[in-house]
N, C-alpha and C. Protein backbone atom coordinates (compact mmCIF):
# COMPACT_ATOMS: atom_id res chain seq x y z
N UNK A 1 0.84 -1.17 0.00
CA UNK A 1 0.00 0.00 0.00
C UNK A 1 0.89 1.25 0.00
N UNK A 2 0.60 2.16 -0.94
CA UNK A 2 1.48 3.19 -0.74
C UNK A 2 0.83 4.54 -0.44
N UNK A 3 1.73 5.60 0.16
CA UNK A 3 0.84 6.74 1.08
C UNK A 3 1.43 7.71 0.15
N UNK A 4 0.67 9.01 -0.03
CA UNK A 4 0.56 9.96 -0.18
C UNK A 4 1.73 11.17 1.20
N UNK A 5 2.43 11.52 0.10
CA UNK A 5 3.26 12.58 1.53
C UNK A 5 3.47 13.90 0.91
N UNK A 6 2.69 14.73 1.84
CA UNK A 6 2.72 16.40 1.51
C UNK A 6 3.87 16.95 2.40
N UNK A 7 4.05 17.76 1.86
CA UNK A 7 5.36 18.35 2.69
C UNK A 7 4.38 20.01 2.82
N UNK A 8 4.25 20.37 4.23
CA UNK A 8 3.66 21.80 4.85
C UNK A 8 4.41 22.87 4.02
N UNK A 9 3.60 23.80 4.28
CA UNK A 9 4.39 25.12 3.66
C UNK A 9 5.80 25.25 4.97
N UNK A 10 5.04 25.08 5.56
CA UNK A 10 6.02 25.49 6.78
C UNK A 10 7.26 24.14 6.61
N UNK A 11 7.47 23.26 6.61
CA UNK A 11 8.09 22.02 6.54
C UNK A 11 9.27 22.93 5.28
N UNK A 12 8.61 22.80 4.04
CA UNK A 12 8.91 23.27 2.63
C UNK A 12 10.39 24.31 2.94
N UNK A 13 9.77 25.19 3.84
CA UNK A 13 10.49 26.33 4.04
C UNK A 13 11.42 26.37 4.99
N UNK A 14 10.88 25.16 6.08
CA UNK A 14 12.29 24.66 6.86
C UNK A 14 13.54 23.70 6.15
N UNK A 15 12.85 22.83 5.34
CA UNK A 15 13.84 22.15 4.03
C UNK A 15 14.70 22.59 3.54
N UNK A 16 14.37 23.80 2.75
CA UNK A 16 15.18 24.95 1.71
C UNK A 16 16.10 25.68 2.83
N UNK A 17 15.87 26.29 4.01
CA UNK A 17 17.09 26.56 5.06
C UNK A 17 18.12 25.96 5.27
N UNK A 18 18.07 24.39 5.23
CA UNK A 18 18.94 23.17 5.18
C UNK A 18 19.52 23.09 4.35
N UNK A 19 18.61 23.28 2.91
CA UNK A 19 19.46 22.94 1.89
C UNK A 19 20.01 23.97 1.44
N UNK A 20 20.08 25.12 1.76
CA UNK A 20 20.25 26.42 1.00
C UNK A 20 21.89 26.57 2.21
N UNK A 21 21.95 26.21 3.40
CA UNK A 21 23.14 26.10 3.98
C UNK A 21 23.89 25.40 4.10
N UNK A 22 23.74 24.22 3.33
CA UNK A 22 24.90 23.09 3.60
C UNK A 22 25.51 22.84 2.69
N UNK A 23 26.86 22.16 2.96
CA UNK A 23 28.10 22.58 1.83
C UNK A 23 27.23 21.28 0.93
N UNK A 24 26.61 20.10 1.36
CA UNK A 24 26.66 18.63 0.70
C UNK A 24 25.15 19.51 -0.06
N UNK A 25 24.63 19.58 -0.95
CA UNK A 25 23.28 19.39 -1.30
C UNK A 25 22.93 18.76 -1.71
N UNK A 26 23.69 17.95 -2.52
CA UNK A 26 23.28 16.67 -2.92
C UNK A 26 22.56 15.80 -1.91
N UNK A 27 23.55 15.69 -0.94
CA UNK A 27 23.31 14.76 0.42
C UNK A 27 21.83 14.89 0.91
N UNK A 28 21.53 16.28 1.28
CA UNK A 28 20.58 16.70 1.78
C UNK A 28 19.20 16.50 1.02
N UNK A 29 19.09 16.50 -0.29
CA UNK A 29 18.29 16.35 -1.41
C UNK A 29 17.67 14.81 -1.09
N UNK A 30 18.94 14.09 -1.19
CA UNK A 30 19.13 12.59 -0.88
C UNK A 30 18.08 11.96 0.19
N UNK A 31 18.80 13.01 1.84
CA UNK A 31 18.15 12.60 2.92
C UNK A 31 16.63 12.80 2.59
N UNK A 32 16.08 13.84 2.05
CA UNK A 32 14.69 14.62 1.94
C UNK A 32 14.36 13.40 1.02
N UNK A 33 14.41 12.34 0.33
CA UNK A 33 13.96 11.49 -0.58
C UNK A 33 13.99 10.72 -0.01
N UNK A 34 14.87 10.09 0.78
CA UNK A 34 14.64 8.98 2.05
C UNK A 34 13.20 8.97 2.73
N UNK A 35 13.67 10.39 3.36
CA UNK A 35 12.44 10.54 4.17
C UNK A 35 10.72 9.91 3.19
N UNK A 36 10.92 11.03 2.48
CA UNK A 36 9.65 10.79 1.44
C UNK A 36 9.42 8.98 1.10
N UNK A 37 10.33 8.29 0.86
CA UNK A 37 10.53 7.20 0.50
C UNK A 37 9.75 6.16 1.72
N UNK A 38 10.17 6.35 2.86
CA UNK A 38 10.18 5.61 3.76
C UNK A 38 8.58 6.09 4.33
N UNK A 39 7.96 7.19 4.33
CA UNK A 39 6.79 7.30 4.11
C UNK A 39 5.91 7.24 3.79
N UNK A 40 5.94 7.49 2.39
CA UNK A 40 5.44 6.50 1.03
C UNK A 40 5.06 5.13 1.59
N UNK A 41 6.01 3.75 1.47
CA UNK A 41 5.84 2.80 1.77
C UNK A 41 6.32 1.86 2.82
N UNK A 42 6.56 2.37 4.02
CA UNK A 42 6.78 1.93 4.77
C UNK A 42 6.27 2.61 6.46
N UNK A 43 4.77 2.89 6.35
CA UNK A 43 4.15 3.60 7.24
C UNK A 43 4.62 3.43 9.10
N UNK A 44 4.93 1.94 9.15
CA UNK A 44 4.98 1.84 10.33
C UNK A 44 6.44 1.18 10.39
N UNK A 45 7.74 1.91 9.73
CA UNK A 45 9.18 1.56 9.40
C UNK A 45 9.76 2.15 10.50
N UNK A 46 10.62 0.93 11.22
CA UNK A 46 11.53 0.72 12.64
C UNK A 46 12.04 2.20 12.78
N UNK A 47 12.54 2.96 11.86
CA UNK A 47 12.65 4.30 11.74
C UNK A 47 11.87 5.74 12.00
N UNK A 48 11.03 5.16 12.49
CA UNK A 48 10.06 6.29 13.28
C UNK A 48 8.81 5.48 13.82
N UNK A 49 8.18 6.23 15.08
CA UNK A 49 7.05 5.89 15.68
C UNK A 49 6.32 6.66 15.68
N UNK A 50 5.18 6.00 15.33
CA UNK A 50 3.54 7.11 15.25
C UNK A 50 3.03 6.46 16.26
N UNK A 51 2.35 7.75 17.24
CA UNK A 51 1.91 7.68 18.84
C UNK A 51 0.61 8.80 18.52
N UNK A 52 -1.05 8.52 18.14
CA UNK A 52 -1.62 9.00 18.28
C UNK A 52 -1.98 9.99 16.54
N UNK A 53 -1.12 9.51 15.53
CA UNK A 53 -1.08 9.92 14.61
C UNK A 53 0.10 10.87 14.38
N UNK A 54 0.62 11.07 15.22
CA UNK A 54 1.97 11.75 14.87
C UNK A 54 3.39 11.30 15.14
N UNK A 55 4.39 11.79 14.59
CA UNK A 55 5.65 10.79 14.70
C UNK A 55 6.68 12.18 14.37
N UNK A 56 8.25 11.04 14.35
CA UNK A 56 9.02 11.99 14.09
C UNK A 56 10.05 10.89 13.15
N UNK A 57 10.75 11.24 12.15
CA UNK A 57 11.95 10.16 11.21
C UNK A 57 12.65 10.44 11.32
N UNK A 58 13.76 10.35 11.46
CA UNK A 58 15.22 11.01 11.13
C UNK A 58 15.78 10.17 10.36
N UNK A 59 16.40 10.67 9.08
CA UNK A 59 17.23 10.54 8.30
C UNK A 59 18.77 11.08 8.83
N UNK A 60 19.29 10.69 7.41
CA UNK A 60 20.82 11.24 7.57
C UNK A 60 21.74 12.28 7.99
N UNK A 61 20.53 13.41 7.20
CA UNK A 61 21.05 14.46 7.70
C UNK A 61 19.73 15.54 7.62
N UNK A 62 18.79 15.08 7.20
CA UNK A 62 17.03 15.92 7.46
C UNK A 62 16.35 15.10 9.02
N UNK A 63 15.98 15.47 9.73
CA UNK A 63 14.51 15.05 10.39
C UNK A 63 13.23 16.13 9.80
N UNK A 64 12.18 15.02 10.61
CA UNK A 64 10.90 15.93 10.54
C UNK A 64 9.98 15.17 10.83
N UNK A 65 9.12 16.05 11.68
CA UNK A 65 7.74 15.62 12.62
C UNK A 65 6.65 16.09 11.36
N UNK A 66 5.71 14.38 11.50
CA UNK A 66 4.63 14.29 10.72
C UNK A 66 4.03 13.68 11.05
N UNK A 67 2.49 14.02 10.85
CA UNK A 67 1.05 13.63 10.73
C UNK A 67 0.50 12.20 10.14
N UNK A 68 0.54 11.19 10.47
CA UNK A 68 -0.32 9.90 9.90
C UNK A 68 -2.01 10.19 9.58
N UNK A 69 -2.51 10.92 8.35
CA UNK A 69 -3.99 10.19 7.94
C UNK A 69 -4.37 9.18 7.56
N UNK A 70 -4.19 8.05 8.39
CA UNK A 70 -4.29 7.11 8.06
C UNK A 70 -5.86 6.70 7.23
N UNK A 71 -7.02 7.15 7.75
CA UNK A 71 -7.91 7.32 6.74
C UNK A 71 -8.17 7.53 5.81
N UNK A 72 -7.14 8.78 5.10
CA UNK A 72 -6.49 8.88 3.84
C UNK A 72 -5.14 8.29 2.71
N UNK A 73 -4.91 7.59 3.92
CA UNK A 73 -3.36 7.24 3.59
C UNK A 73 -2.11 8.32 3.22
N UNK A 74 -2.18 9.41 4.06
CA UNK A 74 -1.47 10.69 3.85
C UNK A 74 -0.59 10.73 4.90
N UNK A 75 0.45 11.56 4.52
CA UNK A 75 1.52 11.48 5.79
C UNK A 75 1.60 13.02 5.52
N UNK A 76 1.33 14.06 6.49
CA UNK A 76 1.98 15.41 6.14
C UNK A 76 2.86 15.93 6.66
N UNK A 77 4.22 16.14 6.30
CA UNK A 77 5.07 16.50 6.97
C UNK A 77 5.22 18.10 7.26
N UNK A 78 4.96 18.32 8.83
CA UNK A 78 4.50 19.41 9.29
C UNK A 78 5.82 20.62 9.85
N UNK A 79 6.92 19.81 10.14
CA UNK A 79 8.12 20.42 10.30
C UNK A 79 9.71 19.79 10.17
N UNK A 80 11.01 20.34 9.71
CA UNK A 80 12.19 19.52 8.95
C UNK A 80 13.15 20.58 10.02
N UNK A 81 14.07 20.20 10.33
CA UNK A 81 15.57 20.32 11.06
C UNK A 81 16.46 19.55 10.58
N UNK A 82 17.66 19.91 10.40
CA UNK A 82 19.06 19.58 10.26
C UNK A 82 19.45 18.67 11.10
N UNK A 83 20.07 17.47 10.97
CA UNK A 83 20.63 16.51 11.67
C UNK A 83 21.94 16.64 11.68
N UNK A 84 22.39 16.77 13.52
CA UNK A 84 23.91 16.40 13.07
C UNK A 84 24.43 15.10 13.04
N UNK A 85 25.98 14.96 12.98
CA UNK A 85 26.25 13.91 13.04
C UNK A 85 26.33 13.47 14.64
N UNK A 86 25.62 11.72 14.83
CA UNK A 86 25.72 11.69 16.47
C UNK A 86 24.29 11.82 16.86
N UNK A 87 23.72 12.25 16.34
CA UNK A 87 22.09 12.40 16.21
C UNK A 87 21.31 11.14 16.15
C-alpha cells in the first residue's frame, strides 16, 4: 500500500534553510527522498514511531515531525531540522 506525503508550507520552508546552507546538497536532497521514500511505503518503518497519529523520522542528515492520515493514507510533513552527526 502506498501513502501519499505532503510536505507543509512550513516544513517546505524549513527544508530549503537546510538545503540552502549546507556545503553537501546533494546529500541533503538525498536525505529529503529517504524521508519521502520511507513514508510512502513503509508507514509503520523501525525508523520512526507514530503515537496517536503523529511521529518523528530522522534521516541522515534531514529530520521531521509528521502527521499519519491514516484514513487517507497521507503522511503530512508538518516540520524539517538539520541533523547532526551523532544524532
Amino acid at each position: 500500500m502506498k501513502y501519499t506525503v505532503v510536505w507543509t508550507d512550513d516544513a517546505t520552508a524549513d527544508f530549503m534553510e537546510i538545503w540552502a546552507s549546507s556545503i553537501d546538497k546533494e546529500a541533503v536532497t538525498a536525505a529529503a527522498r529517504f524521508v519521502d521514500q520511507v513514508l510512502e511505503s513503509q508507514p509503520l518503518h523501525e525508523k520512526h514511531e507514530v503515537v496517536g497519529g503523529f511521529g518523528t523520522l530522522i534521516s541522515e542528515l534531514v529530520g521531521v515531525d509528521f502527521w499519519l492520515d491514516e484514513d487517507n493514507l497521507s503522511f503530512f510533513v508538518m516540520a524539517a531540522w538539520p541533523v547532526s552527526e551523532g544524532e
